[in-house]
PDB file of N, CA and C in Angstrom:
ATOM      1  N   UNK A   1      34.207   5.997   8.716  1.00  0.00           N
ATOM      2  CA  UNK A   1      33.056   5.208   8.325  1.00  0.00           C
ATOM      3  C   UNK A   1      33.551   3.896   7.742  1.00  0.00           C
ATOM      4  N   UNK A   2      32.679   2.662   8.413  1.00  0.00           N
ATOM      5  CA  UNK A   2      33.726   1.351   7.431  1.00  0.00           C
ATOM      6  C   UNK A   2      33.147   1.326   6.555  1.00  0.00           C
ATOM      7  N   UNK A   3      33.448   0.350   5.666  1.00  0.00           N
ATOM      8  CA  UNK A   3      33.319  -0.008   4.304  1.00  0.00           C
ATOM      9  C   UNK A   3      32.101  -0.910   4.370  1.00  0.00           C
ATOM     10  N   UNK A   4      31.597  -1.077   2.498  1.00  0.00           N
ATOM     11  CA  UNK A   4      30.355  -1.694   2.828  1.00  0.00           C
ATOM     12  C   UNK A   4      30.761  -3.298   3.086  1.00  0.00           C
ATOM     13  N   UNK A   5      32.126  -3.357   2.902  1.00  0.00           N
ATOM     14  CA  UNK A   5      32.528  -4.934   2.728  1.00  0.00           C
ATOM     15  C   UNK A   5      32.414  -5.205   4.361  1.00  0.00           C
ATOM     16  N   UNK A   6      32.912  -4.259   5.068  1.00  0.00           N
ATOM     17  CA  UNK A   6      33.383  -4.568   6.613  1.00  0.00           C
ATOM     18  C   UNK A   6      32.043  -4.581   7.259  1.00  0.00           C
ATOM     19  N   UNK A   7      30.556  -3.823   6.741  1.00  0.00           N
ATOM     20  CA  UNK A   7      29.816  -3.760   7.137  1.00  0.00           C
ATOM     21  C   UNK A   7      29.178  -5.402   6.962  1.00  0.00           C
ATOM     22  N   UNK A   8      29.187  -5.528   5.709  1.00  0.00           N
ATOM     23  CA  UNK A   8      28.861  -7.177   5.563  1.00  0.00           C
ATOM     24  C   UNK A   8      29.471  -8.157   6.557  1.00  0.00           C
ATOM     25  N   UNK A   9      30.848  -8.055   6.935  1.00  0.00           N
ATOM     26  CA  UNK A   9      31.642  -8.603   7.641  1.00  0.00           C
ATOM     27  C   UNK A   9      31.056  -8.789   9.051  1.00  0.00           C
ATOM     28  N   UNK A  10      31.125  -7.516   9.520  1.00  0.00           N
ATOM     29  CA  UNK A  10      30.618  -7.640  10.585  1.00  0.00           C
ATOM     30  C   UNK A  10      29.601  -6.561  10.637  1.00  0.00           C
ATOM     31  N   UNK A  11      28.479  -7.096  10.864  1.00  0.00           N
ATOM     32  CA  UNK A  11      27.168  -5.907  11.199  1.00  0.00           C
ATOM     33  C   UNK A  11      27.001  -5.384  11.871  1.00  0.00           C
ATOM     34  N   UNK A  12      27.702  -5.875  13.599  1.00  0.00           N
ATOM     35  CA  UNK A  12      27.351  -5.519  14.354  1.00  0.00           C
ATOM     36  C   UNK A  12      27.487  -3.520  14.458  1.00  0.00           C
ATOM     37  N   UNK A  13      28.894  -3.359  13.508  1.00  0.00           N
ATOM     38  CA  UNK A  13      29.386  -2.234  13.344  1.00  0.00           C
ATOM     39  C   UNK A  13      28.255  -0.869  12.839  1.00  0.00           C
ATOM     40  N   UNK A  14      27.401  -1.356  12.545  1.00  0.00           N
ATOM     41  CA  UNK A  14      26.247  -0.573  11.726  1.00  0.00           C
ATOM     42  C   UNK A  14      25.686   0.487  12.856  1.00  0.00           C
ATOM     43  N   UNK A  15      25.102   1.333  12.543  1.00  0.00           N
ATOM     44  CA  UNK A  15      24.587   2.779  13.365  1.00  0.00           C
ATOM     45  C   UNK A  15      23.460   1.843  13.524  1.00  0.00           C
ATOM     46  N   UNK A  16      22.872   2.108  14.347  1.00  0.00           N
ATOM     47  CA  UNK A  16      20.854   1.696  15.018  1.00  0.00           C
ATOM     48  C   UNK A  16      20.174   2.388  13.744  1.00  0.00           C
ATOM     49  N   UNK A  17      19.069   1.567  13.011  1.00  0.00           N
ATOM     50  CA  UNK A  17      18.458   2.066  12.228  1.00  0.00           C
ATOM     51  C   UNK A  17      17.524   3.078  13.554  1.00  0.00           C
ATOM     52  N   UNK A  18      16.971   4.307  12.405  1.00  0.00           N
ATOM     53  CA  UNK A  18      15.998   4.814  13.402  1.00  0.00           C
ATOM     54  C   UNK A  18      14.538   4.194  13.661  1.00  0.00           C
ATOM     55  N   UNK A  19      13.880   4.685  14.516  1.00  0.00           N
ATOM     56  CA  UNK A  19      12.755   4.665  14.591  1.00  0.00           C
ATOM     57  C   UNK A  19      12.107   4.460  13.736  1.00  0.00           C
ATOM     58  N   UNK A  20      10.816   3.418  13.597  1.00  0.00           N
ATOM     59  CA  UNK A  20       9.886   3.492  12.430  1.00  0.00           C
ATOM     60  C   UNK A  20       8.758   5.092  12.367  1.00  0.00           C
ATOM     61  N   UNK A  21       8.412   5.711  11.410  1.00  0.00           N
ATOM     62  CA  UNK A  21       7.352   6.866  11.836  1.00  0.00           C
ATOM     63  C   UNK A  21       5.909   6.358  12.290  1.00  0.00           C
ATOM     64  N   UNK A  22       5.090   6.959  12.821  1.00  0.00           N
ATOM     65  CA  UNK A  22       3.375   6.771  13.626  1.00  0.00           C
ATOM     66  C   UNK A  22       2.835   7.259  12.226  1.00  0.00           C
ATOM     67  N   UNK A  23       2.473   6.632  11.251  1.00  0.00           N
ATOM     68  CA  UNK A  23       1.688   7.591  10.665  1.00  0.00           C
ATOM     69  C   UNK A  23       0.199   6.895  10.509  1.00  0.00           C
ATOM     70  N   UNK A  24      -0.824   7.453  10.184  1.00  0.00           N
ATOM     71  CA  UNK A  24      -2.176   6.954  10.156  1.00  0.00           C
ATOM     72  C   UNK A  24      -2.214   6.488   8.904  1.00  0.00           C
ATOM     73  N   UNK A  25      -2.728   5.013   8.276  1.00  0.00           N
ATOM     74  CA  UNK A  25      -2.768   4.713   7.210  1.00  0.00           C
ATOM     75  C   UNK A  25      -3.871   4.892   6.511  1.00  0.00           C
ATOM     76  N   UNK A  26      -4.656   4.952   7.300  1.00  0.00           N
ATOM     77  CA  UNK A  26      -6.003   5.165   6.533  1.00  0.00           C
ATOM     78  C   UNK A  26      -6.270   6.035   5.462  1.00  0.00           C
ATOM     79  N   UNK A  27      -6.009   7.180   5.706  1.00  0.00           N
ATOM     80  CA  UNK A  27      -6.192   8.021   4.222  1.00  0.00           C
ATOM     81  C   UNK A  27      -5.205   7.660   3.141  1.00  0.00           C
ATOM     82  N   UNK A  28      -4.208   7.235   3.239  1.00  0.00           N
ATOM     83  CA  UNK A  28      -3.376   6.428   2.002  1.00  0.00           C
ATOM     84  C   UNK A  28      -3.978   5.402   1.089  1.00  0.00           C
ATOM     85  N   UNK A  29      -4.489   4.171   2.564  1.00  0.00           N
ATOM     86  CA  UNK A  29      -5.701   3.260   1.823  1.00  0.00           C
ATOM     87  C   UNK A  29      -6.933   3.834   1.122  1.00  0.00           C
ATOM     88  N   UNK A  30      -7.505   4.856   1.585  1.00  0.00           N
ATOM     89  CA  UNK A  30      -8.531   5.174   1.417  1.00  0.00           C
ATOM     90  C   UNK A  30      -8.573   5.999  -0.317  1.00  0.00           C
ATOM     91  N   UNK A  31      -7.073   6.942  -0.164  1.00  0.00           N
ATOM     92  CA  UNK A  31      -6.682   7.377  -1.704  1.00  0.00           C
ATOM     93  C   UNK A  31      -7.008   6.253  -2.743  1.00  0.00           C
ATOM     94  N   UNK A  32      -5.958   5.154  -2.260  1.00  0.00           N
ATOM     95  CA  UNK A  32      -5.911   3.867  -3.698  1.00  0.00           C
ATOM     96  C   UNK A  32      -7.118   4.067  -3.701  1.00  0.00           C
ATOM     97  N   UNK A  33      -7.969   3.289  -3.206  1.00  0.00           N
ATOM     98  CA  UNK A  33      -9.071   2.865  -3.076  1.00  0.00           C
ATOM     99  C   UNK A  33     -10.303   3.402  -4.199  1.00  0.00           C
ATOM    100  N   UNK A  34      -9.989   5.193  -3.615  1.00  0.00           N
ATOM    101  CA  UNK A  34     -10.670   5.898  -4.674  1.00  0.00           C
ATOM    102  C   UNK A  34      -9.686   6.080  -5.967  1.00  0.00           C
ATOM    103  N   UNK A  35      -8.717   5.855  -6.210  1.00  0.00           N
ATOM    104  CA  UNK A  35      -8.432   5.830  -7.529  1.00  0.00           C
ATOM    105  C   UNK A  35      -8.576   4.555  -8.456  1.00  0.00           C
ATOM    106  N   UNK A  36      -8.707   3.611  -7.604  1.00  0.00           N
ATOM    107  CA  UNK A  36      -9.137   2.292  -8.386  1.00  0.00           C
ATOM    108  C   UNK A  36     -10.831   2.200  -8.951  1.00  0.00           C
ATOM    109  N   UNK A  37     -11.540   2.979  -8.000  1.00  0.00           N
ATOM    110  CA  UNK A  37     -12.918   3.060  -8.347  1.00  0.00           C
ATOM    111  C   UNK A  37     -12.694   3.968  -9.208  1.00  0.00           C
ATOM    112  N   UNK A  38     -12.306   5.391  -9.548  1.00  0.00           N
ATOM    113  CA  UNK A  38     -12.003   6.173 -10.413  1.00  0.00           C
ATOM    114  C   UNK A  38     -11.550   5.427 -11.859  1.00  0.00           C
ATOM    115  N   UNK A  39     -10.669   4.521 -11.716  1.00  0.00           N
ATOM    116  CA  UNK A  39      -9.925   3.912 -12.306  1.00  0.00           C
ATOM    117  C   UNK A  39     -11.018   3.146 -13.593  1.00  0.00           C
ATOM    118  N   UNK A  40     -11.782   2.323 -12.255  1.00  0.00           N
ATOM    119  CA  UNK A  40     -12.688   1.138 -12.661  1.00  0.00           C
ATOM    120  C   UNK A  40     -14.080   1.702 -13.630  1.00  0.00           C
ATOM    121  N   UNK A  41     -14.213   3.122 -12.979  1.00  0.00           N
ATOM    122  CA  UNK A  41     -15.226   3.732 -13.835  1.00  0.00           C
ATOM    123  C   UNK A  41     -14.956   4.208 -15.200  1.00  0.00           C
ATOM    124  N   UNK A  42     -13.671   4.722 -15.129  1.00  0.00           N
ATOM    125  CA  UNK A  42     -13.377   4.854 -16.514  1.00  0.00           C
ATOM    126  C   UNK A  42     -13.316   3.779 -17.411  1.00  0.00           C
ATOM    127  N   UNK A  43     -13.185   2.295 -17.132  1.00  0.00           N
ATOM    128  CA  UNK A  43     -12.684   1.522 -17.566  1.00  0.00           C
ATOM    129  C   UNK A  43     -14.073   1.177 -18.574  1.00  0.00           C
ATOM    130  N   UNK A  44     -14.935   1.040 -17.440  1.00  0.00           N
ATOM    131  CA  UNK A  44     -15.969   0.888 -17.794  1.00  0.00           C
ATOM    132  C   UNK A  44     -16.938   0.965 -18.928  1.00  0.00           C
ATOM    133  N   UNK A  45     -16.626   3.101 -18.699  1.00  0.00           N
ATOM    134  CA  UNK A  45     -17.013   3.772 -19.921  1.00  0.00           C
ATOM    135  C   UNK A  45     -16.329   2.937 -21.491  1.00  0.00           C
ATOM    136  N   UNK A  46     -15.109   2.733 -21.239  1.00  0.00           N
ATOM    137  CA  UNK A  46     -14.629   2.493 -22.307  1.00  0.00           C
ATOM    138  C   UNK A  46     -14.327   1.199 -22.792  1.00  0.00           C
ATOM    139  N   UNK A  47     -14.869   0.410 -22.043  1.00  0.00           N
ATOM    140  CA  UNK A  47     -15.486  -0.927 -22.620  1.00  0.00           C
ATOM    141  C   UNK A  47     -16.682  -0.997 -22.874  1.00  0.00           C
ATOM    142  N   UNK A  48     -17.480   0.083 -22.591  1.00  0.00           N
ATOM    143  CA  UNK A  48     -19.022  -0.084 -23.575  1.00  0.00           C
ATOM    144  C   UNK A  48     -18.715   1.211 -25.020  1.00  0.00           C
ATOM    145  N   UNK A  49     -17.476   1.332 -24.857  1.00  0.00           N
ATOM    146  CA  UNK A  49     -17.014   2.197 -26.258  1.00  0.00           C
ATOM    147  C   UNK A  49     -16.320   1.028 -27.582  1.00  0.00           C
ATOM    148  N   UNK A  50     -15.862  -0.302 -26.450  1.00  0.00           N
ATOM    149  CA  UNK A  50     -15.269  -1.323 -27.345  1.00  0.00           C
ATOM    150  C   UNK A  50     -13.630  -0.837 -26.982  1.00  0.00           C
ATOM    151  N   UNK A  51     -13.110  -0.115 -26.392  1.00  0.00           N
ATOM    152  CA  UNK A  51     -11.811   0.322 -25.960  1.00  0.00           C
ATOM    153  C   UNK A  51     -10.879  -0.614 -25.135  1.00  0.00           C
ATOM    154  N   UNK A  52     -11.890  -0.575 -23.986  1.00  0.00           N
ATOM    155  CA  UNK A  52     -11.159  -1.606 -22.868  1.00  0.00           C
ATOM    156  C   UNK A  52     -11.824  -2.843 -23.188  1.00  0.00           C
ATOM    157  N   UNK A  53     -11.230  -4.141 -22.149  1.00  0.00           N
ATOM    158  CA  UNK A  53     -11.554  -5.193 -21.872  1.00  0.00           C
ATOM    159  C   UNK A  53     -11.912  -4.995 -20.596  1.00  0.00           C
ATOM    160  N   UNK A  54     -13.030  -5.831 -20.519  1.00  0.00           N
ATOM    161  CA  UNK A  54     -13.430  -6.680 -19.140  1.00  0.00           C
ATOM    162  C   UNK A  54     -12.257  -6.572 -18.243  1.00  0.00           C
ATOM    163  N   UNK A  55     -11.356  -7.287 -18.664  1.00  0.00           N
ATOM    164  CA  UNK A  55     -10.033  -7.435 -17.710  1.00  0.00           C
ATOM    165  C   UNK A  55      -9.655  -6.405 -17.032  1.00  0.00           C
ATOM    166  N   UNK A  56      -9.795  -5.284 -17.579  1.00  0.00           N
ATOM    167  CA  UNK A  56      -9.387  -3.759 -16.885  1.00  0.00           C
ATOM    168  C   UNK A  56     -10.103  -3.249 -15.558  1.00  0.00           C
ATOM    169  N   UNK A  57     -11.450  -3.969 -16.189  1.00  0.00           N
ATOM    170  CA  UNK A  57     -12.450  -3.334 -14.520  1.00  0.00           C
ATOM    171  C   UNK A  57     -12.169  -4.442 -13.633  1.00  0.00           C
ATOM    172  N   UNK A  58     -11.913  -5.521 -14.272  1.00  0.00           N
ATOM    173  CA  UNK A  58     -12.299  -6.459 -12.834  1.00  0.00           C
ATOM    174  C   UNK A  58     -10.408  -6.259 -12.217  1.00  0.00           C
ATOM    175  N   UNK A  59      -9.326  -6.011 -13.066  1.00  0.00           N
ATOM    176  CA  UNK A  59      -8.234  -5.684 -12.287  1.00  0.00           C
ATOM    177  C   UNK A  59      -8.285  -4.229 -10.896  1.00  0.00           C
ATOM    178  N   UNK A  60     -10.032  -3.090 -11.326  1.00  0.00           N
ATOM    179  CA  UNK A  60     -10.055  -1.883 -10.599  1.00  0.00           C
ATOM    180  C   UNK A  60     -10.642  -2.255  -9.501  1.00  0.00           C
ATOM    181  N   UNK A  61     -11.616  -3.572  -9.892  1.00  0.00           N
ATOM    182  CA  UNK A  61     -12.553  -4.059  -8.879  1.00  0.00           C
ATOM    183  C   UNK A  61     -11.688  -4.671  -7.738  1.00  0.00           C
ATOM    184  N   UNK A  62     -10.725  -5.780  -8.325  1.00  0.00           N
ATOM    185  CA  UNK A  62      -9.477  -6.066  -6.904  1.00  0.00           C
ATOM    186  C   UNK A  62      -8.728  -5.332  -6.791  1.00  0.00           C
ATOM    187  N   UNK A  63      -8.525  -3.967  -7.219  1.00  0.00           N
ATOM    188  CA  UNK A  63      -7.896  -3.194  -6.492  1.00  0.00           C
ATOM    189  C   UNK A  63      -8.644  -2.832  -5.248  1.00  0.00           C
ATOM    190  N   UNK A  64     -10.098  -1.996  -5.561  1.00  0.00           N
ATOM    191  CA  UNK A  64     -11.026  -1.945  -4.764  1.00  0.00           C
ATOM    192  C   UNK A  64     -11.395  -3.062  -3.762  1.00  0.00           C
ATOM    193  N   UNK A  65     -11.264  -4.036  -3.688  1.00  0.00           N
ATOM    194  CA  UNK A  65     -11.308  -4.813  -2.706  1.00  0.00           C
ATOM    195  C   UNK A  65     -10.230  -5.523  -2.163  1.00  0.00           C
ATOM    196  N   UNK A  66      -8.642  -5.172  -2.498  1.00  0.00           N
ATOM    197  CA  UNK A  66      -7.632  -5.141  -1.745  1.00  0.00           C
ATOM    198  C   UNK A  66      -8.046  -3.976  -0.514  1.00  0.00           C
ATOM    199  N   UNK A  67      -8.033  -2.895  -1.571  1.00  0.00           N
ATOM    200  CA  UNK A  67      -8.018  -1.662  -0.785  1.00  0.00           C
ATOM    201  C   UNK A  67      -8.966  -1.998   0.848  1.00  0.00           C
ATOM    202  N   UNK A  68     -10.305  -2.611   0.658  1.00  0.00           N
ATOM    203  CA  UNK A  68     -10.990  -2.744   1.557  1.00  0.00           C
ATOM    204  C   UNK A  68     -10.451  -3.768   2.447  1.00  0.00           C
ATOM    205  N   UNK A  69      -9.441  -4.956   2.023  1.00  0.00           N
ATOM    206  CA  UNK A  69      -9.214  -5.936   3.360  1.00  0.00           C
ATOM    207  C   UNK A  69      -7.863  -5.210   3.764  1.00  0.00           C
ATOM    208  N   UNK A  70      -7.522  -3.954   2.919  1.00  0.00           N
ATOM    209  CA  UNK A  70      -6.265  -3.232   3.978  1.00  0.00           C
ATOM    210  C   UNK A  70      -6.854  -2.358   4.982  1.00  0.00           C
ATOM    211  N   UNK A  71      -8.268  -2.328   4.563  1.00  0.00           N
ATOM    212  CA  UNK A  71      -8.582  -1.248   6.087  1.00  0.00           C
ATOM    213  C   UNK A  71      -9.247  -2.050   7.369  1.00  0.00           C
ATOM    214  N   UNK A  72      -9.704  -3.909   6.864  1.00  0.00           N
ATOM    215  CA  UNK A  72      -9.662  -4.122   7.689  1.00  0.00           C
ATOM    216  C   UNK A  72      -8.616  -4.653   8.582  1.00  0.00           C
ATOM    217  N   UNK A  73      -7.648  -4.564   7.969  1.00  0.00           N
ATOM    218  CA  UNK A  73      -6.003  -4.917   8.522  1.00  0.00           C
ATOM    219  C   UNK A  73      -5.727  -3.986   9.687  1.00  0.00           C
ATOM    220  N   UNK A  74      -6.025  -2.716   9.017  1.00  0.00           N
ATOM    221  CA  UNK A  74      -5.640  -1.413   9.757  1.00  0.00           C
ATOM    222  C   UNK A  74      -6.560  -1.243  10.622  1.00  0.00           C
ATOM    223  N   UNK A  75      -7.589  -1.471  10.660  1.00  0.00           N
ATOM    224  CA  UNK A  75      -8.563  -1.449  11.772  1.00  0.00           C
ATOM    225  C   UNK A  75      -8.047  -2.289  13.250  1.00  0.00           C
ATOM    226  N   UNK A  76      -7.523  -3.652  12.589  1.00  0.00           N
ATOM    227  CA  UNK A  76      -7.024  -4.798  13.440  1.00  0.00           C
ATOM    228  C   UNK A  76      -5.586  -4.141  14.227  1.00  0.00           C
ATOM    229  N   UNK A  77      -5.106  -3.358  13.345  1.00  0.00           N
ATOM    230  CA  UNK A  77      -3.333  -3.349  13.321  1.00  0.00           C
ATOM    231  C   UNK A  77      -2.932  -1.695  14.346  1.00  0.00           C
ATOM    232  N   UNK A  78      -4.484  -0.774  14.290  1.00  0.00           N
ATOM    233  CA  UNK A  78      -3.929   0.701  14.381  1.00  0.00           C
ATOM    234  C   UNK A  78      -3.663   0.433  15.774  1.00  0.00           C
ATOM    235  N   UNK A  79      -3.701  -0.016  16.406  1.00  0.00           N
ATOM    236  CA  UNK A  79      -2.831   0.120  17.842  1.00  0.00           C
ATOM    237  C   UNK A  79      -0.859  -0.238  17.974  1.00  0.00           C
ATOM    238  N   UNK A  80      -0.461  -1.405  17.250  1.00  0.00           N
ATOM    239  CA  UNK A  80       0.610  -1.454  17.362  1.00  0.00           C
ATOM    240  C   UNK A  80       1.213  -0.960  16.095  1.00  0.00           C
ATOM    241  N   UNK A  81       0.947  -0.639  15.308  1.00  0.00           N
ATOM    242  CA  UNK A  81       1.466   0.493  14.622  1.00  0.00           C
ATOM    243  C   UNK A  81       1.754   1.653  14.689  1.00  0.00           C
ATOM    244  N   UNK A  82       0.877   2.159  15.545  1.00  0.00           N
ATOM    245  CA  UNK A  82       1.186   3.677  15.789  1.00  0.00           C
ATOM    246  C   UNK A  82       1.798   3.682  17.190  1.00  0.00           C
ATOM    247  N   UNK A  83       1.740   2.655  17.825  1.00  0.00           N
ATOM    248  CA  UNK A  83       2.588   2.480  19.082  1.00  0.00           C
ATOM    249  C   UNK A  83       1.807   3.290  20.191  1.00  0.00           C
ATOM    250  N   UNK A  84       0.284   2.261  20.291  1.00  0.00           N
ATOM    251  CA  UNK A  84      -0.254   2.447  21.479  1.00  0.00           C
ATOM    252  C   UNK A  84      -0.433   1.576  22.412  1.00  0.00           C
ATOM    253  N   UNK A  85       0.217   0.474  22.088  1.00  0.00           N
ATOM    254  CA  UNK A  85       0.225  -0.597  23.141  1.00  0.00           C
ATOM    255  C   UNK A  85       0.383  -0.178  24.440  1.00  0.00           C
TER     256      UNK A  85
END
């Protein structure tokens, strides 16, 4: 096995990374998503307790609406990702 110096040296020497995996992203996005609303509701509660700040929900709220322009990414994207071209 060469060294990591020889690998720097020359790369060409390196094994083929493997394959990327097919996996479906959607339920990953879809998890955050609900834990940021989870998130955001609690936050909520506890800024009408005087606990949290404002700042806390509206950080759950762009989570929640990251979450939503990643599914329209994935909507755009699920063909060459999962390698149905």
């Amino acid at each position: 096995m060469p060294s990591f110096v020889q690998l720097l040296v020359h790369p060409e020497r390196r094994r083929p990374a493997p394959p990327a995996l097919r996996v479906d992203l959607r339920p990953l996005i879809l998890l955050g998503i609900a834990a940021f609303a989870v998130g955001g509701v609690v936050c909520a509660v506890l800024m009408a307790l005087d606990v949290a700040a404002l700042r806390h929900v509206g950080i759950c709220v762009a989570g929640v609406l990251l979450g939503g322009v990643g599914l329209v990414w994935e909507r755009g994207h699920r063909r060459s990702y999962r390698g149905e071209d």
